[in-house]
PDB file of N, CA and C in Angstrom:
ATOM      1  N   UNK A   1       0.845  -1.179   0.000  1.00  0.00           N
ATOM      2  CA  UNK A   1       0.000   0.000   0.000  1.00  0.00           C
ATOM      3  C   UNK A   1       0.889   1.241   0.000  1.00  0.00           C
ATOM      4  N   UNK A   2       0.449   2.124  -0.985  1.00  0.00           N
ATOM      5  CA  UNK A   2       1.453   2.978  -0.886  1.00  0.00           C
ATOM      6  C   UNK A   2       0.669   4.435  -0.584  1.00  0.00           C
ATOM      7  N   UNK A   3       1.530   5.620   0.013  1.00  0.00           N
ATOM      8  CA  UNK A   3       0.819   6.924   0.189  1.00  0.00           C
ATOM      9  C   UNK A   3       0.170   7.555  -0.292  1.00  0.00           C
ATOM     10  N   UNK A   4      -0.146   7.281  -1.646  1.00  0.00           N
ATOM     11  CA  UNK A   4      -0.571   7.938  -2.411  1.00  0.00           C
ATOM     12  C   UNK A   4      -2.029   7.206  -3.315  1.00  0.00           C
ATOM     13  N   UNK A   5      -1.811   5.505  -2.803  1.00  0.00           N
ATOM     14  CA  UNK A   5      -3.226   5.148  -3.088  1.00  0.00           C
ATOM     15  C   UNK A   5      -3.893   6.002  -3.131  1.00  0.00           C
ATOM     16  N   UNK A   6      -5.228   5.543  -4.300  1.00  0.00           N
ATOM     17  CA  UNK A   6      -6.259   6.280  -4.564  1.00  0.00           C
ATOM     18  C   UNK A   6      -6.203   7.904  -4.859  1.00  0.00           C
ATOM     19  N   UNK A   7      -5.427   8.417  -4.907  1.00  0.00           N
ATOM     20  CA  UNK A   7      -5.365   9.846  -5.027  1.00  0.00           C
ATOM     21  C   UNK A   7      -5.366  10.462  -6.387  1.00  0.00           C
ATOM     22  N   UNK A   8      -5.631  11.462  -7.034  1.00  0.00           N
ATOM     23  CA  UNK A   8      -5.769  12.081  -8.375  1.00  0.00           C
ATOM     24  C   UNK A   8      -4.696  13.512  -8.491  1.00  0.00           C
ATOM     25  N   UNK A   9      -3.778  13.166  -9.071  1.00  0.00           N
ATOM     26  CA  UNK A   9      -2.860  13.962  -8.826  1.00  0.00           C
ATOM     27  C   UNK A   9      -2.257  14.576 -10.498  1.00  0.00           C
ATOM     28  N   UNK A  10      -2.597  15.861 -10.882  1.00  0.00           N
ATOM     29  CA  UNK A  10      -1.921  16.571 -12.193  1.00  0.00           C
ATOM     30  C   UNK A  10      -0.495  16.909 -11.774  1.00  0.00           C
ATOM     31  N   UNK A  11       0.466  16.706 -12.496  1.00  0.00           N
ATOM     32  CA  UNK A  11       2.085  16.697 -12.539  1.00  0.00           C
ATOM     33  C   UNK A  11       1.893  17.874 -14.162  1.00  0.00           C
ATOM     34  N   UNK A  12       1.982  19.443 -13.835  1.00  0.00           N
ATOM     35  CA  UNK A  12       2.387  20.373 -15.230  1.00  0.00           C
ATOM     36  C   UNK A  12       3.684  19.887 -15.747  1.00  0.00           C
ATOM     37  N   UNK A  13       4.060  19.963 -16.878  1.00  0.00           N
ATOM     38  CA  UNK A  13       5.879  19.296 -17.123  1.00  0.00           C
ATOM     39  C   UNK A  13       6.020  18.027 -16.807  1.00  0.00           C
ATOM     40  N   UNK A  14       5.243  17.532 -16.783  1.00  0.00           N
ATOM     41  CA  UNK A  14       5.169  16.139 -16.547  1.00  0.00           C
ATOM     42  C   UNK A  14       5.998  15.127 -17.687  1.00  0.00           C
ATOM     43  N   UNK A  15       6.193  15.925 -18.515  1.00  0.00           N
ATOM     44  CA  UNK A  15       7.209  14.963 -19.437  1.00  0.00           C
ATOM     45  C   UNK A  15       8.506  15.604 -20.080  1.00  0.00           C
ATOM     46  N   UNK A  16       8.660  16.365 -18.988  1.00  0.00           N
ATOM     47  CA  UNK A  16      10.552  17.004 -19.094  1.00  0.00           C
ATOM     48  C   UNK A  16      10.708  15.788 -17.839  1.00  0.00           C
ATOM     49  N   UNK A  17      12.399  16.219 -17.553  1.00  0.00           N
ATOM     50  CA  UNK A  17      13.180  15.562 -16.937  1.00  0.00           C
ATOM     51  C   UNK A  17      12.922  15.942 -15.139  1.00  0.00           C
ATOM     52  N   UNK A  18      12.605  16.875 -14.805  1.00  0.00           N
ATOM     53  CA  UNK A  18      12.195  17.034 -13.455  1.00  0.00           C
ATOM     54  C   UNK A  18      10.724  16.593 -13.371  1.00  0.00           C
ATOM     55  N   UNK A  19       9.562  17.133 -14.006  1.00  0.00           N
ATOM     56  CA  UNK A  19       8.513  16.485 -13.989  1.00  0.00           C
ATOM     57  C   UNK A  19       8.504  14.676 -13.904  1.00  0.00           C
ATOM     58  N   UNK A  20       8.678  14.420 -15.160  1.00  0.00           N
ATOM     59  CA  UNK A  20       9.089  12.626 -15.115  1.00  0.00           C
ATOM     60  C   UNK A  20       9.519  11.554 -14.344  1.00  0.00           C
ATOM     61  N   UNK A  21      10.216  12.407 -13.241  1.00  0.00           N
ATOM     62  CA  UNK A  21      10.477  11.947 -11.923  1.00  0.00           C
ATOM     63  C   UNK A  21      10.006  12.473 -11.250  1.00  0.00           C
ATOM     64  N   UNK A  22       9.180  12.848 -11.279  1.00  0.00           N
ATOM     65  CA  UNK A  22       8.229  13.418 -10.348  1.00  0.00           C
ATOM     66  C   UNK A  22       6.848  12.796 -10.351  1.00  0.00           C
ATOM     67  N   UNK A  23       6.335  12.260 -11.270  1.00  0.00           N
ATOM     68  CA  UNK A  23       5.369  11.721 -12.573  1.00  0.00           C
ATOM     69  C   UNK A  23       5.565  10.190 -11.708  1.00  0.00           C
ATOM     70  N   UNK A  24       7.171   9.385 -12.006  1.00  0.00           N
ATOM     71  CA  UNK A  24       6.991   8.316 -11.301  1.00  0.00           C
ATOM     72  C   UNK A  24       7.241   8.086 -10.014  1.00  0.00           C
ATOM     73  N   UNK A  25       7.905   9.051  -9.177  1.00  0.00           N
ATOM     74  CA  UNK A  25       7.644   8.606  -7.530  1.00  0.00           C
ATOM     75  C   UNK A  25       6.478   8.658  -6.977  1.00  0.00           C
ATOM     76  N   UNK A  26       5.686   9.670  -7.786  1.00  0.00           N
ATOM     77  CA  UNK A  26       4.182   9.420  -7.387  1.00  0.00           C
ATOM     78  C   UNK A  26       3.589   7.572  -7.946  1.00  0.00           C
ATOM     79  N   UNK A  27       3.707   7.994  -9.190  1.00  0.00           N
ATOM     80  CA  UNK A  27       3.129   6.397  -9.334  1.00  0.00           C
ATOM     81  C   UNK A  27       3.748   5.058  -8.313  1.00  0.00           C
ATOM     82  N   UNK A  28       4.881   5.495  -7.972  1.00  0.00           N
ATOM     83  CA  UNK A  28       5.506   4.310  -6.956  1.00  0.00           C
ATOM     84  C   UNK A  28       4.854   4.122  -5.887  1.00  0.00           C
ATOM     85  N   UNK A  29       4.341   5.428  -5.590  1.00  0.00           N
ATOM     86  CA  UNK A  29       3.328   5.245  -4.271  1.00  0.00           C
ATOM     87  C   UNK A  29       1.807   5.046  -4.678  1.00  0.00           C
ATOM     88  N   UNK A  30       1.464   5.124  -5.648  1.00  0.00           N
ATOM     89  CA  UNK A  30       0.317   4.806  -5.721  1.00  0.00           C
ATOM     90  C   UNK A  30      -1.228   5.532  -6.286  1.00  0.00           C
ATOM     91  N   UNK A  31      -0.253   6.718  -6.904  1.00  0.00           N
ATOM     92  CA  UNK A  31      -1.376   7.954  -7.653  1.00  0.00           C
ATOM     93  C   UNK A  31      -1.543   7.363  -8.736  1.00  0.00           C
ATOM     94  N   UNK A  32      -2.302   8.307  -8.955  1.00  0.00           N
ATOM     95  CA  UNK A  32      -3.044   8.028 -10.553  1.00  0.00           C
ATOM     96  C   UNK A  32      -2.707   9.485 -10.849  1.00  0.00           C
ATOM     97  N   UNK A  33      -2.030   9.450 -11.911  1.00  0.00           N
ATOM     98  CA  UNK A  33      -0.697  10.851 -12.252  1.00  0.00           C
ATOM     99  C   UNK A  33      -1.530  11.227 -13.514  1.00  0.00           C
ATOM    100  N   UNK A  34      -1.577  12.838 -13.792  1.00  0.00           N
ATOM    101  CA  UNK A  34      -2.567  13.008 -15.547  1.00  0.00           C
ATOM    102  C   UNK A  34      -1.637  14.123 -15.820  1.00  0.00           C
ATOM    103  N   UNK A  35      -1.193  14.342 -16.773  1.00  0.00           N
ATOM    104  CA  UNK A  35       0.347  14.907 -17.144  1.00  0.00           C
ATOM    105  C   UNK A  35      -0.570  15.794 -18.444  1.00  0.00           C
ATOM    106  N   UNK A  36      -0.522  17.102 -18.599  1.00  0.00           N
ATOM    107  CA  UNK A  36      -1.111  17.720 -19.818  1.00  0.00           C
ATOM    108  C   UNK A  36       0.099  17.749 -20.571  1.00  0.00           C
ATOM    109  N   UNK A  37       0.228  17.713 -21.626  1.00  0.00           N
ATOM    110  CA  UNK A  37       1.438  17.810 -23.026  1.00  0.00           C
ATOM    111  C   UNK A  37       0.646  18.867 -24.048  1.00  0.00           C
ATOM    112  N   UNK A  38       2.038  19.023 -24.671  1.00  0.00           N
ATOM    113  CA  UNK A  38       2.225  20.486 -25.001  1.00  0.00           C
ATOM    114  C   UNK A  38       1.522  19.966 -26.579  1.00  0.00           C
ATOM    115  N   UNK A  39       2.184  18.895 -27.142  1.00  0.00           N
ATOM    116  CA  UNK A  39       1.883  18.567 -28.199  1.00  0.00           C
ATOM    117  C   UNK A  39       1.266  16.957 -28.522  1.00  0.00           C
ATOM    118  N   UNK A  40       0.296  16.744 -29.468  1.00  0.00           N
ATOM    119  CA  UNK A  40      -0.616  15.672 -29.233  1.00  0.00           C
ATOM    120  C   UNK A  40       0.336  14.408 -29.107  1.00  0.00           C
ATOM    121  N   UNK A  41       1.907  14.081 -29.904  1.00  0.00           N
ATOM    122  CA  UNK A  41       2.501  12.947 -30.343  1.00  0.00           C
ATOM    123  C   UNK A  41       3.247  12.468 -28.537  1.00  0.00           C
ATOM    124  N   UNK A  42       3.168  13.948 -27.766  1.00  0.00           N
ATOM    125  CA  UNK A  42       3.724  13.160 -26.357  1.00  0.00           C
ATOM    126  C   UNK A  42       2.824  12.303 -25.460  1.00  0.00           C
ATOM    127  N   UNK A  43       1.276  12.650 -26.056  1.00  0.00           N
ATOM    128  CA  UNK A  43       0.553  12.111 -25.125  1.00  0.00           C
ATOM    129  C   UNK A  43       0.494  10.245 -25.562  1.00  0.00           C
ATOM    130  N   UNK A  44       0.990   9.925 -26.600  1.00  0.00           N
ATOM    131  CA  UNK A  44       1.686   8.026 -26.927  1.00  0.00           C
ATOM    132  C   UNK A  44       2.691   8.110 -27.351  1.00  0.00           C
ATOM    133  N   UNK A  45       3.726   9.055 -27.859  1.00  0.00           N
ATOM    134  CA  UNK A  45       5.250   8.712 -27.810  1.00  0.00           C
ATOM    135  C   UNK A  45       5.927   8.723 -26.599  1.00  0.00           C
ATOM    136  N   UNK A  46       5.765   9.273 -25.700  1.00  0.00           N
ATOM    137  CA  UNK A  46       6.461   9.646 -24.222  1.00  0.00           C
ATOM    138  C   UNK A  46       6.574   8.228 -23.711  1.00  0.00           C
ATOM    139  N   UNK A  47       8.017   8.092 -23.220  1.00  0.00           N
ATOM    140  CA  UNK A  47       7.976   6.493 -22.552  1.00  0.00           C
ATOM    141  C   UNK A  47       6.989   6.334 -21.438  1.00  0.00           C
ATOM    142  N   UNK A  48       6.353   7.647 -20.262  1.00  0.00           N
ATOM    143  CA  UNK A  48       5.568   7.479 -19.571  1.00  0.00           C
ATOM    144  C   UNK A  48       4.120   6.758 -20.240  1.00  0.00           C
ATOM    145  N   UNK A  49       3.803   7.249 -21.649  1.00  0.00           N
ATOM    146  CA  UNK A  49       2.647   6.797 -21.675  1.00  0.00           C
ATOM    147  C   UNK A  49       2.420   4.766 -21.783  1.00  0.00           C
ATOM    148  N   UNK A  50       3.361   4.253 -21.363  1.00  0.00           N
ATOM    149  CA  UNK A  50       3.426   2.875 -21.369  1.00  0.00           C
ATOM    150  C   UNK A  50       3.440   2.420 -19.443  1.00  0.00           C
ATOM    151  N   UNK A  51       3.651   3.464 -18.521  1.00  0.00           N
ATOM    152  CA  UNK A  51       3.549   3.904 -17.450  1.00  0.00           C
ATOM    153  C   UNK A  51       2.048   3.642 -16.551  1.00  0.00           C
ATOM    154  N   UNK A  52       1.500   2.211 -16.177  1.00  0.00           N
ATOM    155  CA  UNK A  52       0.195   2.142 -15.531  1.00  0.00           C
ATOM    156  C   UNK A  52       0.257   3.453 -14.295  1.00  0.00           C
ATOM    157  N   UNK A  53      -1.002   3.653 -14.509  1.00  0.00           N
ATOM    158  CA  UNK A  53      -1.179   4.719 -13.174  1.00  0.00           C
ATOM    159  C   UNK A  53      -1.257   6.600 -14.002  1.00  0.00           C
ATOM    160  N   UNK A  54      -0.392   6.338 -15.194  1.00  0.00           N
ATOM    161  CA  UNK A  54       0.264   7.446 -16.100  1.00  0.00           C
ATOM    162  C   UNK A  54      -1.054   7.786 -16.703  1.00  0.00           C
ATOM    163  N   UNK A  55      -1.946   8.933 -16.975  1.00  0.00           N
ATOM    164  CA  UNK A  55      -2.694   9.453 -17.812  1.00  0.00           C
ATOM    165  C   UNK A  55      -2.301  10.661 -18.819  1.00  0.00           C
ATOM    166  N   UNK A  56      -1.592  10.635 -19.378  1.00  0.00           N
ATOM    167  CA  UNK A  56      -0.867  12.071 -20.862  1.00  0.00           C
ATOM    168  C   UNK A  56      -2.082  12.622 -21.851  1.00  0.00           C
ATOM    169  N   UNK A  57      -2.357  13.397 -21.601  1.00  0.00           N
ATOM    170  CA  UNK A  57      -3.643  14.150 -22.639  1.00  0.00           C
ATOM    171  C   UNK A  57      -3.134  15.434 -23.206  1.00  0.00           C
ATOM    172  N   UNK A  58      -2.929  15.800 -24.383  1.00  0.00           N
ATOM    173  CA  UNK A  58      -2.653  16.576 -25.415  1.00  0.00           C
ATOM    174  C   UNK A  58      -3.530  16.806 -26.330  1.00  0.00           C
ATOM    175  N   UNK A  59      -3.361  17.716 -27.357  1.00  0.00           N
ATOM    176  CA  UNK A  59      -2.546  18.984 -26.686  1.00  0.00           C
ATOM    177  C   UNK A  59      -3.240  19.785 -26.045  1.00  0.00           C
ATOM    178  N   UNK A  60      -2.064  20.427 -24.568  1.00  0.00           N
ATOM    179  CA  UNK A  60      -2.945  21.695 -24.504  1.00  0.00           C
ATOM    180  C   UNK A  60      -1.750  22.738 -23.840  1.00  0.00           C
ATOM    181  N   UNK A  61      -2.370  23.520 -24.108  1.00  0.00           N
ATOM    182  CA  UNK A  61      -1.560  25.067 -24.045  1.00  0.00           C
ATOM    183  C   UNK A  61      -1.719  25.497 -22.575  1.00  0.00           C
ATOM    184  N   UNK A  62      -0.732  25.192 -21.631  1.00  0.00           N
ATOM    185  CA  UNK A  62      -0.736  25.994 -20.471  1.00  0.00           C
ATOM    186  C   UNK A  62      -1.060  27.560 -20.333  1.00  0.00           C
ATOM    187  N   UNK A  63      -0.978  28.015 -21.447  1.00  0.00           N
ATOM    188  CA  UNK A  63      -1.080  29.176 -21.047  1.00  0.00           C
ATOM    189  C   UNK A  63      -2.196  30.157 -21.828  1.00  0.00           C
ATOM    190  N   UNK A  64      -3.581  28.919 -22.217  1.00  0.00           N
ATOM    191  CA  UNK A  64      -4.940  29.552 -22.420  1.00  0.00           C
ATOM    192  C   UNK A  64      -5.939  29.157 -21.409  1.00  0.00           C
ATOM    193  N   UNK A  65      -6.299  30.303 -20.860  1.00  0.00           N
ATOM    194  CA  UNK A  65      -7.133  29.759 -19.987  1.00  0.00           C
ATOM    195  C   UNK A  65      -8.118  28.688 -20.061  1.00  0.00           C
ATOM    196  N   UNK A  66      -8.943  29.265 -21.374  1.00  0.00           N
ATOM    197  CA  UNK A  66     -10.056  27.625 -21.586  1.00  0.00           C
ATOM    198  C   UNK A  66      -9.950  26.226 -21.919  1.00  0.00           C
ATOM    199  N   UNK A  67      -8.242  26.306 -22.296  1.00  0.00           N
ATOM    200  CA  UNK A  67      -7.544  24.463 -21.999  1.00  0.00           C
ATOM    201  C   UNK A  67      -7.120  24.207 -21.092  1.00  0.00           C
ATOM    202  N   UNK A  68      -7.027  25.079 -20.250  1.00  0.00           N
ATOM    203  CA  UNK A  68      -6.251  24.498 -19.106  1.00  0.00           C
ATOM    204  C   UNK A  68      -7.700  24.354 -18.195  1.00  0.00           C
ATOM    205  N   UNK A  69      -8.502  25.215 -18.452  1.00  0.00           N
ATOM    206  CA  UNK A  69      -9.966  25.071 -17.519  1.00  0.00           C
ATOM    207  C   UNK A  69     -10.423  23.336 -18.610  1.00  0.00           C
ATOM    208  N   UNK A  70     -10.569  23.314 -19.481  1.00  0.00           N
ATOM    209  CA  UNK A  70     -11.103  21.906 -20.269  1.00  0.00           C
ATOM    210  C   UNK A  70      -9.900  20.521 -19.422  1.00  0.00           C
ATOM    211  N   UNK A  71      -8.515  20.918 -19.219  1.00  0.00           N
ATOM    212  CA  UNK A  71      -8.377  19.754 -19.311  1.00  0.00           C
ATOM    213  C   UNK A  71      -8.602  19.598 -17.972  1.00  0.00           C
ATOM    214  N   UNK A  72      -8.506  20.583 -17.022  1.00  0.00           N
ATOM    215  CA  UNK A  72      -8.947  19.712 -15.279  1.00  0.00           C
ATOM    216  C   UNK A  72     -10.397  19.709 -14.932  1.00  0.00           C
ATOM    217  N   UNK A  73     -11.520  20.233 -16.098  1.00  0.00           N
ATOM    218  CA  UNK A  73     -12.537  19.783 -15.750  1.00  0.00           C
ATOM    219  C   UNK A  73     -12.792  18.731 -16.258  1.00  0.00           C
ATOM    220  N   UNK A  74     -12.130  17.712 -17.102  1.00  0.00           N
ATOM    221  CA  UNK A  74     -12.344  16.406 -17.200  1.00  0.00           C
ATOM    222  C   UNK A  74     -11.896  15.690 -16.332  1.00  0.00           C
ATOM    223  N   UNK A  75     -11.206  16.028 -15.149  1.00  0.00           N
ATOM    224  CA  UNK A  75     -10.472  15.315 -14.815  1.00  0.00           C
ATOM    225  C   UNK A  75     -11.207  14.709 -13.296  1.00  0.00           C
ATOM    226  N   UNK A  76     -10.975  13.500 -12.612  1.00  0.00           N
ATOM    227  CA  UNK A  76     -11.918  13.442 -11.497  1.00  0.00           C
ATOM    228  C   UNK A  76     -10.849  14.468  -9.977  1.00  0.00           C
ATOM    229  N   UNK A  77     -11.959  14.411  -9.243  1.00  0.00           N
ATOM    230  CA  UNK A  77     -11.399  15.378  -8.227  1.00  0.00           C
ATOM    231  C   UNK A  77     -10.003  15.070  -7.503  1.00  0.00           C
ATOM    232  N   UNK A  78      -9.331  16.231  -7.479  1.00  0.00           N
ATOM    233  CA  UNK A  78      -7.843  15.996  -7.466  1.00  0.00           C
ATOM    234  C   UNK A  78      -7.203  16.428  -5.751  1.00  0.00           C
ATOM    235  N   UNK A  79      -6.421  14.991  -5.791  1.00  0.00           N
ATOM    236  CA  UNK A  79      -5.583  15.474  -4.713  1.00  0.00           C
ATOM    237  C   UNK A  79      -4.310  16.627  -4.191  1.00  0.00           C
ATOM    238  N   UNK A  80      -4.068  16.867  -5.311  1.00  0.00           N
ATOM    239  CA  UNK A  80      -2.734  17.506  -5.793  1.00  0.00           C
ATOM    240  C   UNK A  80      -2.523  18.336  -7.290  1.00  0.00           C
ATOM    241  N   UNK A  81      -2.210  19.043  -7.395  1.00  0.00           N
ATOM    242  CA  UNK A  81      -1.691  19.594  -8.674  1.00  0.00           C
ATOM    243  C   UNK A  81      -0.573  20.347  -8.719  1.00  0.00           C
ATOM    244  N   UNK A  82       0.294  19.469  -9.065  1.00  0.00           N
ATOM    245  CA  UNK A  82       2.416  19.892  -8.891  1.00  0.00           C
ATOM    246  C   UNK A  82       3.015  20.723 -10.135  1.00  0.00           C
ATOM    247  N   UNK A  83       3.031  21.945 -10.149  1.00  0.00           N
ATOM    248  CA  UNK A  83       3.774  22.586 -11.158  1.00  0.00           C
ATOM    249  C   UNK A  83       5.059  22.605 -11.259  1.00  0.00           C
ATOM    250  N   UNK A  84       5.164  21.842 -12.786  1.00  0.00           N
ATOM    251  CA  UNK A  84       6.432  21.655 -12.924  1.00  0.00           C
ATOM    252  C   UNK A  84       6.684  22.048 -14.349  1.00  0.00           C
ATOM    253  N   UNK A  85       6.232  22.769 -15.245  1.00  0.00           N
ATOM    254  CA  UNK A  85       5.933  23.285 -16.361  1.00  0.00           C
ATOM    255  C   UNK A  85       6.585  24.923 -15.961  1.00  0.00           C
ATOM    256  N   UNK A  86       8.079  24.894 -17.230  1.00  0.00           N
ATOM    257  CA  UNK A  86       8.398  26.008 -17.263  1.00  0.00           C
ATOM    258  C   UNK A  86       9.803  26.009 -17.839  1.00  0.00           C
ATOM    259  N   UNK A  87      10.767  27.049 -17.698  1.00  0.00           N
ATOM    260  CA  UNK A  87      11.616  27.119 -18.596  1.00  0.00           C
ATOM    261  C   UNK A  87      12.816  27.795 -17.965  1.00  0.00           C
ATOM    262  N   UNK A  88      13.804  28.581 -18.412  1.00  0.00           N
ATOM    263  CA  UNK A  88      14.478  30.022 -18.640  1.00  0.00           C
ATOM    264  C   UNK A  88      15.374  29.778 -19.695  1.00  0.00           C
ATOM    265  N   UNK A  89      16.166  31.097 -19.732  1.00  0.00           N
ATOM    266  CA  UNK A  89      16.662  31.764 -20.459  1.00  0.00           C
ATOM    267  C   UNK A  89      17.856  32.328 -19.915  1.00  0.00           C
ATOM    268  N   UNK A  90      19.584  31.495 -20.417  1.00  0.00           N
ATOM    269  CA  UNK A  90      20.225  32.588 -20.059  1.00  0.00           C
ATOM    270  C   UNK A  90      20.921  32.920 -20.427  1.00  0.00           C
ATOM    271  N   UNK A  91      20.694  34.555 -19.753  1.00  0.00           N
ATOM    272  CA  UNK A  91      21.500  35.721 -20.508  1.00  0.00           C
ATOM    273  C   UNK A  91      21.170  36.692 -19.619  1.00  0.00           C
ATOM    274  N   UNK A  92      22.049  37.699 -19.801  1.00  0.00           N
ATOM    275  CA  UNK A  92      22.332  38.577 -18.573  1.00  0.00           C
ATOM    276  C   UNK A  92      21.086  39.675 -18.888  1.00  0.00           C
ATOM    277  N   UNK A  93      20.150  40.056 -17.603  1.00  0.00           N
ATOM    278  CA  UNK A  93      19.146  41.178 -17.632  1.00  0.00           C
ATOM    279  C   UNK A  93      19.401  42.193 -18.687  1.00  0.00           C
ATOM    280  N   UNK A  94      20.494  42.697 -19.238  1.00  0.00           N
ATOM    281  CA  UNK A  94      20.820  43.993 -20.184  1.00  0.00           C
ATOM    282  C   UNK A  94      20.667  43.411 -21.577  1.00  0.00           C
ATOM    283  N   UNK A  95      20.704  41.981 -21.417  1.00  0.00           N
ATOM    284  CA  UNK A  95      20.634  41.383 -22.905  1.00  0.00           C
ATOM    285  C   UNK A  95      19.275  40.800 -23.160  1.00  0.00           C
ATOM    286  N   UNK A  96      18.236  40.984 -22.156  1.00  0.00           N
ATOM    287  CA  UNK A  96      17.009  40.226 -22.498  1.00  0.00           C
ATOM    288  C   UNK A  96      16.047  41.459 -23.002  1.00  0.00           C
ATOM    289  N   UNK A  97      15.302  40.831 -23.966  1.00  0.00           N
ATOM    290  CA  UNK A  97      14.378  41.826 -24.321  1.00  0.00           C
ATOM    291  C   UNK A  97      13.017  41.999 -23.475  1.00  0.00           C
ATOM    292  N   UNK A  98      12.079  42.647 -23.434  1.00  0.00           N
ATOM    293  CA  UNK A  98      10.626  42.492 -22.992  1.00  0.00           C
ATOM    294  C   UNK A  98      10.289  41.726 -23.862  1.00  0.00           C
ATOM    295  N   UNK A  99      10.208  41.234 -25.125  1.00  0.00           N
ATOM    296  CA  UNK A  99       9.709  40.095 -25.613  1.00  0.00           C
ATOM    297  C   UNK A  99      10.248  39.021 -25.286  1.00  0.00           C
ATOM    298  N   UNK A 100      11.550  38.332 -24.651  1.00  0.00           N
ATOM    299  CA  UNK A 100      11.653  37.442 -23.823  1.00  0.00           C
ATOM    300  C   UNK A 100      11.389  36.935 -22.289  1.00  0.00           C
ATOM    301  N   UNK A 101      11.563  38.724 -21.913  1.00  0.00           N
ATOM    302  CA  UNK A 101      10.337  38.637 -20.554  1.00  0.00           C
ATOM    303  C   UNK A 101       9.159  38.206 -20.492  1.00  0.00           C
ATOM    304  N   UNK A 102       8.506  38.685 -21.278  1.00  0.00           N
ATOM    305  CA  UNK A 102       7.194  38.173 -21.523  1.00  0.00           C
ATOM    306  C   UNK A 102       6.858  36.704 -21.777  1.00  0.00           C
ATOM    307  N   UNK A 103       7.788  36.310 -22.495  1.00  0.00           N
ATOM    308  CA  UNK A 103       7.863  34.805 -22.954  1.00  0.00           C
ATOM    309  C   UNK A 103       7.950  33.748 -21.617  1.00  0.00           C
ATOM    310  N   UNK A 104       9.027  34.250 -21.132  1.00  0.00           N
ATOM    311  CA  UNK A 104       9.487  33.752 -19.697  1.00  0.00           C
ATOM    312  C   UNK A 104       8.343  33.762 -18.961  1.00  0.00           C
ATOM    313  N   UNK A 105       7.863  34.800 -18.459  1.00  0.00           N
ATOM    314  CA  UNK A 105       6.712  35.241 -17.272  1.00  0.00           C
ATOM    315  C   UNK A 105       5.659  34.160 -17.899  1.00  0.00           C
ATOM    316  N   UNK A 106       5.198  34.191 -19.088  1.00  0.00           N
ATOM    317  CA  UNK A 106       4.154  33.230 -19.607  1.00  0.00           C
ATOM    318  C   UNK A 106       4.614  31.825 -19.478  1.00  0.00           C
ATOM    319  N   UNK A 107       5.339  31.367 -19.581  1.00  0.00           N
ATOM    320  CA  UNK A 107       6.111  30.034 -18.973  1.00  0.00           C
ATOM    321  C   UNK A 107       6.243  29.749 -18.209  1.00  0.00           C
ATOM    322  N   UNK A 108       6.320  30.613 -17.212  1.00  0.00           N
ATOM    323  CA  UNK A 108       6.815  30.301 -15.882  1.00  0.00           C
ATOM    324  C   UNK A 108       5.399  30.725 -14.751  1.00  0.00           C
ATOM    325  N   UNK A 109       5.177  31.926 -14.588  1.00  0.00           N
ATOM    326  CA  UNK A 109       4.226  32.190 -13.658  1.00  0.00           C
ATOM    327  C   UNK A 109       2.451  32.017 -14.193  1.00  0.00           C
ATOM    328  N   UNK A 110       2.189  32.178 -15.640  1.00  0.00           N
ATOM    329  CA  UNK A 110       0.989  32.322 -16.082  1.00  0.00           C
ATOM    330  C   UNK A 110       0.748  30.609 -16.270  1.00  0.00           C
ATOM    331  N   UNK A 111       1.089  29.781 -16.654  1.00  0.00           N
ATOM    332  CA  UNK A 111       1.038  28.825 -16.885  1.00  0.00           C
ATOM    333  C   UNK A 111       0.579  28.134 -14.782  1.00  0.00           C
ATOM    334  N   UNK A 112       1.570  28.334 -14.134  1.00  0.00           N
ATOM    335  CA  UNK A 112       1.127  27.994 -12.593  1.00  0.00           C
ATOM    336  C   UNK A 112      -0.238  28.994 -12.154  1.00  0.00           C
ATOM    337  N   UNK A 113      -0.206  29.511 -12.558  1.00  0.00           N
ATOM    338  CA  UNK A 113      -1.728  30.090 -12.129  1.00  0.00           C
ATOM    339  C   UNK A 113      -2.809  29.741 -12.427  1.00  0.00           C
ATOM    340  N   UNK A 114      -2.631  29.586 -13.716  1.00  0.00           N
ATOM    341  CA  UNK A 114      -3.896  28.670 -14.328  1.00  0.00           C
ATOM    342  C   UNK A 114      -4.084  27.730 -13.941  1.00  0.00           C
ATOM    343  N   UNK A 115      -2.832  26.926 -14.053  1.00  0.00           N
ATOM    344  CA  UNK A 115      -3.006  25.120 -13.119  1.00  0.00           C
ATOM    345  C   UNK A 115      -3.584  25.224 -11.817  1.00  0.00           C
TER     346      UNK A 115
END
């Protein structure tokens, strides 16, 4: 029996390299893990999607509100929702533009808000 029996748990980034391990220590204990992807081919190419316990649904855009509202209202009621969806960029503040700020901030903070 593990801690996490029975529980409904969304992992954002769920199929980068910090998410993914994150994705399976939950399943070790016993969640039922639902991972949103960015693009439709991760939700059955991703080695997770061979992963019991693993649910991958694509595509959707973290950072529109009415997919990110579509994909957790399909989803059954959740124990958890772990943001792990995001990025950077580096290069020194004098070299970034506001169009990479922006890019960033939408990656990083708009995307966790919505989730």
């Amino acid at each position: 029996m593990g801690a996490f029996d029975e529980k409904h748990v969304v992992v954002t980034g769920g199929t980068g390299a910090l998410g993914a391990a994150v994705v399976r220590a939950l399943v070790a204990q016993g969640a039922s893990v639902y991972v949103p992807c960015r693009v439709a081919q991760e939700s059955t190419g991703h080695p997770l999607a061979a992963v019991e316990g693993v649910h991958l649904k694509g595509p959707v855009d973290l950072s529109s509100e009415e997919e990110v509202a579509a994909f957790y209202g399909d989803l059954p009621p959740l124990w958890a929702s772990i943001q792990c969806a995001g990025g950077f960029q580096m290069a020194p503040i004098a070299e970034t533009s506001v169009q990479d700020f922006h890019r960033m901030h939408t990656m990083n903070a708009v995307t966790c808000f919505l989730s």
